[in-house]
N, C-alpha and C. Protein backbone atom coordinates (compact mmCIF):
# COMPACT_ATOMS: atom_id res chain seq x y z
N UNK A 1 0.84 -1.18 0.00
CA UNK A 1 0.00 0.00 0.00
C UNK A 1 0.89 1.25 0.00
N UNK A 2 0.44 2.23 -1.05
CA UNK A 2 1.21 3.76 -0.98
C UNK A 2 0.81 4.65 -0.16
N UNK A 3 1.39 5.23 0.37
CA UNK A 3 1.01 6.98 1.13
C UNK A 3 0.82 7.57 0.15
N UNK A 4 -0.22 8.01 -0.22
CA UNK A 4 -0.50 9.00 -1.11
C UNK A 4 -0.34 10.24 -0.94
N UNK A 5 -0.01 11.00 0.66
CA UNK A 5 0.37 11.92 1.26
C UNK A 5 2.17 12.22 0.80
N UNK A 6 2.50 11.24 0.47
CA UNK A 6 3.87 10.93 -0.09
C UNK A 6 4.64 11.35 -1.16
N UNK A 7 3.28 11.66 -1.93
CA UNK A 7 3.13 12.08 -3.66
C UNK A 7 3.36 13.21 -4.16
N UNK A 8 3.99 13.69 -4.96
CA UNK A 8 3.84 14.95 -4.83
C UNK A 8 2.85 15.76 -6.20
N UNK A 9 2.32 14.81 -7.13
CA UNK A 9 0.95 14.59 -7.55
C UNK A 9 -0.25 14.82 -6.92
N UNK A 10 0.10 13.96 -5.62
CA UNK A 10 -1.09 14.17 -4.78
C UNK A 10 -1.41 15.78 -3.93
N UNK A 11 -0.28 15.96 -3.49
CA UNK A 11 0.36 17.25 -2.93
C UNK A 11 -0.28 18.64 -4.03
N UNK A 12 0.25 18.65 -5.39
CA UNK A 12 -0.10 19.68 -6.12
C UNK A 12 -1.55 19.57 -6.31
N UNK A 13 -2.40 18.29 -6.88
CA UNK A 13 -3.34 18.43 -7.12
C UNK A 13 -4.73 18.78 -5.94
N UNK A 14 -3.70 18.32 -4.43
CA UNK A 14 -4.81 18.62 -3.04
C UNK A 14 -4.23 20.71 -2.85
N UNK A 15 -3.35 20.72 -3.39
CA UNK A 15 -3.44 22.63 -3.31
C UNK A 15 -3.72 22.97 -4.34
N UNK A 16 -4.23 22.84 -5.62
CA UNK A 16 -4.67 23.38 -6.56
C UNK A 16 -6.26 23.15 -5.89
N UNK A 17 -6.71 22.25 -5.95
CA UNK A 17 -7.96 22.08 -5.50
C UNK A 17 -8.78 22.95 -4.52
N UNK A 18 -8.19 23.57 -3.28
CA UNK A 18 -7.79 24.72 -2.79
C UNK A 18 -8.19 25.93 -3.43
N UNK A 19 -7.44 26.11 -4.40
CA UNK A 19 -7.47 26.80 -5.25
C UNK A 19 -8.90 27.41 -6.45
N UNK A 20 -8.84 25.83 -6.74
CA UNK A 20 -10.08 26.04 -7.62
C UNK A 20 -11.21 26.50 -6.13
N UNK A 21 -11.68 26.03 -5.04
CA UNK A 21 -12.40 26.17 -4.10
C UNK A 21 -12.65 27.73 -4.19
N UNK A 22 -11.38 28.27 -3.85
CA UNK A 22 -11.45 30.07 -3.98
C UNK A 22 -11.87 30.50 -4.72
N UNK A 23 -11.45 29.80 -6.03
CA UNK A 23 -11.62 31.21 -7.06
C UNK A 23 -12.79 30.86 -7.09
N UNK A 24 -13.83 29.43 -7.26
CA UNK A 24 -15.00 29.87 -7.40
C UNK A 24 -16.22 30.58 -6.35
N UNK A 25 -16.06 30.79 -5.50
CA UNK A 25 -16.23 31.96 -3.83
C UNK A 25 -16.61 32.99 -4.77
N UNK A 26 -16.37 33.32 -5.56
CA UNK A 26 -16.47 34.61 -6.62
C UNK A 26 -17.33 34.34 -7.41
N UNK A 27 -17.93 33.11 -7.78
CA UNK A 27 -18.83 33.12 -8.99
C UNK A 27 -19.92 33.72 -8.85
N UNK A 28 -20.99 33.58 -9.65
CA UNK A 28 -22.19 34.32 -9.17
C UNK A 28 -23.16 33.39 -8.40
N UNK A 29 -23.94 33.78 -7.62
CA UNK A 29 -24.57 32.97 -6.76
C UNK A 29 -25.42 31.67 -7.44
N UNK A 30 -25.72 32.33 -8.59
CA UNK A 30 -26.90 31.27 -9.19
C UNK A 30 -25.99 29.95 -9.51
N UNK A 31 -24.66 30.30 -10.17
CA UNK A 31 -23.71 29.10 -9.98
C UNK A 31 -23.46 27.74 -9.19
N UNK A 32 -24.33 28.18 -7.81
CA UNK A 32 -23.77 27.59 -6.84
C UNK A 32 -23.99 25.78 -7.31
N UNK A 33 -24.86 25.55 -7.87
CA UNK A 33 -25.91 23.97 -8.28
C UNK A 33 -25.27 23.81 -9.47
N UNK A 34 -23.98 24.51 -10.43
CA UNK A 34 -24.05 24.17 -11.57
C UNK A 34 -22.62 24.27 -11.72
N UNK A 35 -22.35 25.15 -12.13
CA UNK A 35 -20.52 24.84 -12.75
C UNK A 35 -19.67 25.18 -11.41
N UNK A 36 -20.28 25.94 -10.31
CA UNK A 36 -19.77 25.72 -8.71
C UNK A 36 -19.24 24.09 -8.49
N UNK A 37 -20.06 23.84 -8.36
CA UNK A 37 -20.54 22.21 -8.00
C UNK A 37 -19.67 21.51 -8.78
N UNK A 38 -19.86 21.58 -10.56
CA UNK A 38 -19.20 20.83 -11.21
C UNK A 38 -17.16 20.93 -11.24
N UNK A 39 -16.77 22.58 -10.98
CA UNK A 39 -15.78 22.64 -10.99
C UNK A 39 -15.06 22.09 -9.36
N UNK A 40 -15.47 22.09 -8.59
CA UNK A 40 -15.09 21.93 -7.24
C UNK A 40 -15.24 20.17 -7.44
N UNK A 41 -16.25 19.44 -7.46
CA UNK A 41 -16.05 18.26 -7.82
C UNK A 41 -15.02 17.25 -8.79
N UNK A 42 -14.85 18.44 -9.91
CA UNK A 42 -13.70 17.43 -10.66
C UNK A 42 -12.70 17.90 -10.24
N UNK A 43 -12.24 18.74 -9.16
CA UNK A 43 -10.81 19.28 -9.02
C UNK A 43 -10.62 18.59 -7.64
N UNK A 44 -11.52 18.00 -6.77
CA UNK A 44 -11.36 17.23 -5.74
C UNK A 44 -11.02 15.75 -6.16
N UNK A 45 -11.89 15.48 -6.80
CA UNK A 45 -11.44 14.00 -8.14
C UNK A 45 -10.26 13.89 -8.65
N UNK A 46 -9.47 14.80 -8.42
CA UNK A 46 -7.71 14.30 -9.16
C UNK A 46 -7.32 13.97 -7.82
N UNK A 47 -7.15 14.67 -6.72
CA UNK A 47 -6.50 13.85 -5.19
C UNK A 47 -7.07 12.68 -4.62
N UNK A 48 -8.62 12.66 -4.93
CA UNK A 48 -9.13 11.71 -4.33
C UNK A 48 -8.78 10.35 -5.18
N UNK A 49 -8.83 10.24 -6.61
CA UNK A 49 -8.40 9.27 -7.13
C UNK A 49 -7.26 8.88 -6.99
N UNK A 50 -6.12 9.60 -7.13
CA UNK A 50 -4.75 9.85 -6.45
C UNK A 50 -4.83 8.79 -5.06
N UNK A 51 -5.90 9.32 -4.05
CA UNK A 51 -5.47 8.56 -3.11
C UNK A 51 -6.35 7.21 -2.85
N UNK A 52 -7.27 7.47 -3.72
CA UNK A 52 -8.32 5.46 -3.72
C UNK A 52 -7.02 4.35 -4.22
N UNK A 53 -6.52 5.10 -5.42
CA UNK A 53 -5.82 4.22 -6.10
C UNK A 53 -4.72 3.84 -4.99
N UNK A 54 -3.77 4.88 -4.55
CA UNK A 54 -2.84 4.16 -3.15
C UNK A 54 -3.49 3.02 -2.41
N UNK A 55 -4.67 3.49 -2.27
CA UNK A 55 -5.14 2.18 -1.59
C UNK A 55 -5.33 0.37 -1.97
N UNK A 56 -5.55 0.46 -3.09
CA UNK A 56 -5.21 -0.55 -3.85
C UNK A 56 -4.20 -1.19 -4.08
N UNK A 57 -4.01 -2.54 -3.60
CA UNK A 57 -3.00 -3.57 -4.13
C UNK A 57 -2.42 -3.92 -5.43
N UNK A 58 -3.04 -3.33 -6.18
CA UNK A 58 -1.88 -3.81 -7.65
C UNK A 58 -1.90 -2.70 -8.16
N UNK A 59 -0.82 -2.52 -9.18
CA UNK A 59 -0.07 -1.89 -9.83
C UNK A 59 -1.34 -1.23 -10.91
N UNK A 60 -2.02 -2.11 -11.87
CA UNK A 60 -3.39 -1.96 -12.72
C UNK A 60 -3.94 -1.41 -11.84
N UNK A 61 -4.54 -1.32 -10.84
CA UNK A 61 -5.85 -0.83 -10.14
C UNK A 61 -5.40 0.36 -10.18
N UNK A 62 -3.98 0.78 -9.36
CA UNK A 62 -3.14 2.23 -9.16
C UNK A 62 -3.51 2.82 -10.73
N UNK A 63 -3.26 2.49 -11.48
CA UNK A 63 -3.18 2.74 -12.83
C UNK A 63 -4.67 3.40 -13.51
N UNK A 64 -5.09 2.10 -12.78
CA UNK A 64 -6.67 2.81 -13.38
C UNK A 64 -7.21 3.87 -12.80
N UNK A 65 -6.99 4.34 -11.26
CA UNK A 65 -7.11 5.16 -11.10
C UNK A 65 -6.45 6.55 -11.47
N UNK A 66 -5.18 6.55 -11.53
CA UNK A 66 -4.24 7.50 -12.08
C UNK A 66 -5.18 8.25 -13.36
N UNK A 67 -5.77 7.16 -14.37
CA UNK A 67 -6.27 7.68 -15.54
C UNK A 67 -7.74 8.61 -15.03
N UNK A 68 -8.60 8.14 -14.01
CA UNK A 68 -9.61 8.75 -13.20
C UNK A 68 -9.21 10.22 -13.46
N UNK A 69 -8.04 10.37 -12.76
CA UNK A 69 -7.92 11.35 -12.09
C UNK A 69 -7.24 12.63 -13.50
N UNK A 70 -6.78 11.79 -14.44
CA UNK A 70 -6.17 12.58 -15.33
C UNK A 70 -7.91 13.03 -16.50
N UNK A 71 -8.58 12.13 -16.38
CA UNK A 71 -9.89 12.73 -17.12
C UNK A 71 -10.72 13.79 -16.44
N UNK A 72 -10.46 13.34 -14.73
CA UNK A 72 -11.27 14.91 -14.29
C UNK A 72 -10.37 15.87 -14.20
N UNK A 73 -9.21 15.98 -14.89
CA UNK A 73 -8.20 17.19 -14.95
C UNK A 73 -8.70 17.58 -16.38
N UNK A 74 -9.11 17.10 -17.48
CA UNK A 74 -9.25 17.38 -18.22
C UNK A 74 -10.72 18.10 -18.04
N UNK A 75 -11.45 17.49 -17.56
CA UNK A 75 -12.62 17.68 -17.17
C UNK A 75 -12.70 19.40 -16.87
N UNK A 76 -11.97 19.20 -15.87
CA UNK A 76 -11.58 21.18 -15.05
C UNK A 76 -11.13 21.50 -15.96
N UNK A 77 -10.11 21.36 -17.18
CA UNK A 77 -9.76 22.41 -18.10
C UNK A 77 -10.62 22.74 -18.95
N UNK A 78 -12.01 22.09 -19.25
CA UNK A 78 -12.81 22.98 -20.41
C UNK A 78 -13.80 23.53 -19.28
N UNK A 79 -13.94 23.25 -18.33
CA UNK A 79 -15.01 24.07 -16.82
C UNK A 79 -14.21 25.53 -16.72
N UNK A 80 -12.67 25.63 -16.82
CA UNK A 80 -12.21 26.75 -16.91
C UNK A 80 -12.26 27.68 -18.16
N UNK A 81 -12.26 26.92 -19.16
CA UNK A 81 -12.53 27.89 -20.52
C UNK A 81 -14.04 28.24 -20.51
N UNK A 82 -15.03 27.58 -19.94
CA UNK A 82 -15.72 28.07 -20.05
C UNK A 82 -16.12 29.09 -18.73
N UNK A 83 -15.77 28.93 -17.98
CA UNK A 83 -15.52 30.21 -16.75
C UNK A 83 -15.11 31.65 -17.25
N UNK A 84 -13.84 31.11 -18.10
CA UNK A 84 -12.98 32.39 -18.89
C UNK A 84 -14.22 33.09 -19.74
N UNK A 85 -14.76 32.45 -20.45
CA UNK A 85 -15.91 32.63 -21.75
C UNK A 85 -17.17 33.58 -20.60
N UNK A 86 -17.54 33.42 -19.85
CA UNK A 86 -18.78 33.75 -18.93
C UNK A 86 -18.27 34.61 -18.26
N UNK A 87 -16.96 34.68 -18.40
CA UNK A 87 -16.21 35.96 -17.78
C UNK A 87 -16.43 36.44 -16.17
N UNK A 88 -16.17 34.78 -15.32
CA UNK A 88 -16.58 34.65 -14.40
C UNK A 88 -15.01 34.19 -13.68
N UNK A 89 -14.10 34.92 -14.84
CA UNK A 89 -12.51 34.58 -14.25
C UNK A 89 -11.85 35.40 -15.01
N UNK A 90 -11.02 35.73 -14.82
CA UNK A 90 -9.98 37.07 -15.93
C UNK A 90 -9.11 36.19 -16.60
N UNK A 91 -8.71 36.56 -17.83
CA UNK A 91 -7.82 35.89 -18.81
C UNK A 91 -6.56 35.24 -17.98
N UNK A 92 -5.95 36.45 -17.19
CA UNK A 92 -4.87 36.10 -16.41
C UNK A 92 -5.32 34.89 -15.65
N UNK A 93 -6.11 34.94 -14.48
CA UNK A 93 -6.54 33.79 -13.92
C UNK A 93 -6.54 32.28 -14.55
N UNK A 94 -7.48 32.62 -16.00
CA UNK A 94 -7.68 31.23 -16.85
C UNK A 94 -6.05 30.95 -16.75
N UNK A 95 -5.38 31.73 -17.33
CA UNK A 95 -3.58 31.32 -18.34
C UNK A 95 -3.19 30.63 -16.82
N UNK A 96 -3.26 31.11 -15.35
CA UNK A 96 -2.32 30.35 -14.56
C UNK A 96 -2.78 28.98 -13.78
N UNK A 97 -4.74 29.25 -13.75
CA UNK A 97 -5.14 27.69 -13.52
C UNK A 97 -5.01 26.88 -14.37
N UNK A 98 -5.19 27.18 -16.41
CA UNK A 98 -5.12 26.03 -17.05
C UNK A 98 -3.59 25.66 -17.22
N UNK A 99 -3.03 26.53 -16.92
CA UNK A 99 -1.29 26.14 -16.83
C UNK A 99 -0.89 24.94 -15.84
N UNK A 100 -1.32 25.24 -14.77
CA UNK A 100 -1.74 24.09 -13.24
C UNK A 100 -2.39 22.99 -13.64
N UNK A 101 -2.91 23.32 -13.88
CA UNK A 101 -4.13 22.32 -14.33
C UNK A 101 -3.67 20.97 -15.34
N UNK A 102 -2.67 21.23 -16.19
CA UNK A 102 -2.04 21.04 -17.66
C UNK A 102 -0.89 20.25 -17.10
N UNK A 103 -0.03 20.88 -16.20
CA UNK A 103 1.06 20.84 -15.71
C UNK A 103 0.35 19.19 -14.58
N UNK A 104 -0.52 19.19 -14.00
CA UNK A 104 -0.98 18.15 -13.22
C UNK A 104 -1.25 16.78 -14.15
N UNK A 105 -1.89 17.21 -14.92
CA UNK A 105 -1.86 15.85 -16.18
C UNK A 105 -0.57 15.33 -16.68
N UNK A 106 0.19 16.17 -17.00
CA UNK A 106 1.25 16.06 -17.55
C UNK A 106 2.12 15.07 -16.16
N UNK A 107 1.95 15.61 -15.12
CA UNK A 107 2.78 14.93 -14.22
C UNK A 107 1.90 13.14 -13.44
N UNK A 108 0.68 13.04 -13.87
CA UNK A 108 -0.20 12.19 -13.63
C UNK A 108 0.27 11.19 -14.82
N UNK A 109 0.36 11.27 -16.27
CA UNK A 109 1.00 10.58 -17.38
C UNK A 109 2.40 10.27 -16.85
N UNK A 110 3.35 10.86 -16.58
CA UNK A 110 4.65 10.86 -16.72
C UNK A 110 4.91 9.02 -15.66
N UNK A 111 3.59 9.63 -14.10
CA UNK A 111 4.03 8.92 -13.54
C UNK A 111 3.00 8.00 -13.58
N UNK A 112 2.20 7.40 -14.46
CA UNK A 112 1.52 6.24 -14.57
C UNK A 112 2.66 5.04 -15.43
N UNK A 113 3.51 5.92 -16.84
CA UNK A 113 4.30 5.16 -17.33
C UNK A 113 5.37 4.38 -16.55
N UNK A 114 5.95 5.19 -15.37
CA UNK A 114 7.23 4.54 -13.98
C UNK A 114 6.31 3.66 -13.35
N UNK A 115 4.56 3.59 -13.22
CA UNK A 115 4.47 2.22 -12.83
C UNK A 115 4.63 0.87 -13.76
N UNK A 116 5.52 -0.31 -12.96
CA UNK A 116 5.63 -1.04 -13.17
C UNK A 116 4.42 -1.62 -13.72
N UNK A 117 4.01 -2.83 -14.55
CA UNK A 117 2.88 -3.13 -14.93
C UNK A 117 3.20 -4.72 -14.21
């Protein structure tokens, strides 16, 4: 069994998440049931899969979750373009969450390939 506390996957994607939490504090109220909800949910879904999968005994299971977690990253990057679009986030904002955001996948791939199969 892994510490997923250990990770530093797990680490970026549990403070980005954070993150996404704040910035949406700002949306508009009617939000709250709809892209609130939806963005806060898939940005909690990259740590939490992150850490189901630690829990799991084989290498495949870790794996399958890893991919979980890299589709609700993808997931949050078109929830942010369309945030940007509704203009319910400033350009700047979009460029440094989908940068994060991008940068988390990228490091979720890198390290699904170092698991052993």
């Amino acid at each position: 069994m892994r510490n997923f506390r250990d990770l530093s996957i797990w680490t970026k994607s549990h403070l980005f998440t954070l993150k996404i939490y704040s910035t949406t504090k700002q949306f508009p109220r009617q939000e709250i049931v709809g892209l609130i909800s939806q963005m806060r949910r898939s940005a909690s879904s990259i740590p939490t899969n992150i850490a189901e999968g630690c829990g799991r005994n084989s290498n495949p299971d870790f794996k399958r979750f890893l991919v979980m977690a890299s589709g609700s990253s993808s997931e949050l990057e078109y929830q942010l373009i369309l945030s940007k679009d509704l203009e319910y986030i400033s350009e700047s904002s979009f460029k440094e969450l989908e940068s994060e955001v991008i940068e988390i996948r990228k490091m979720i791939h890198s390290f699904i390939k170092n698991i052993p199969t």
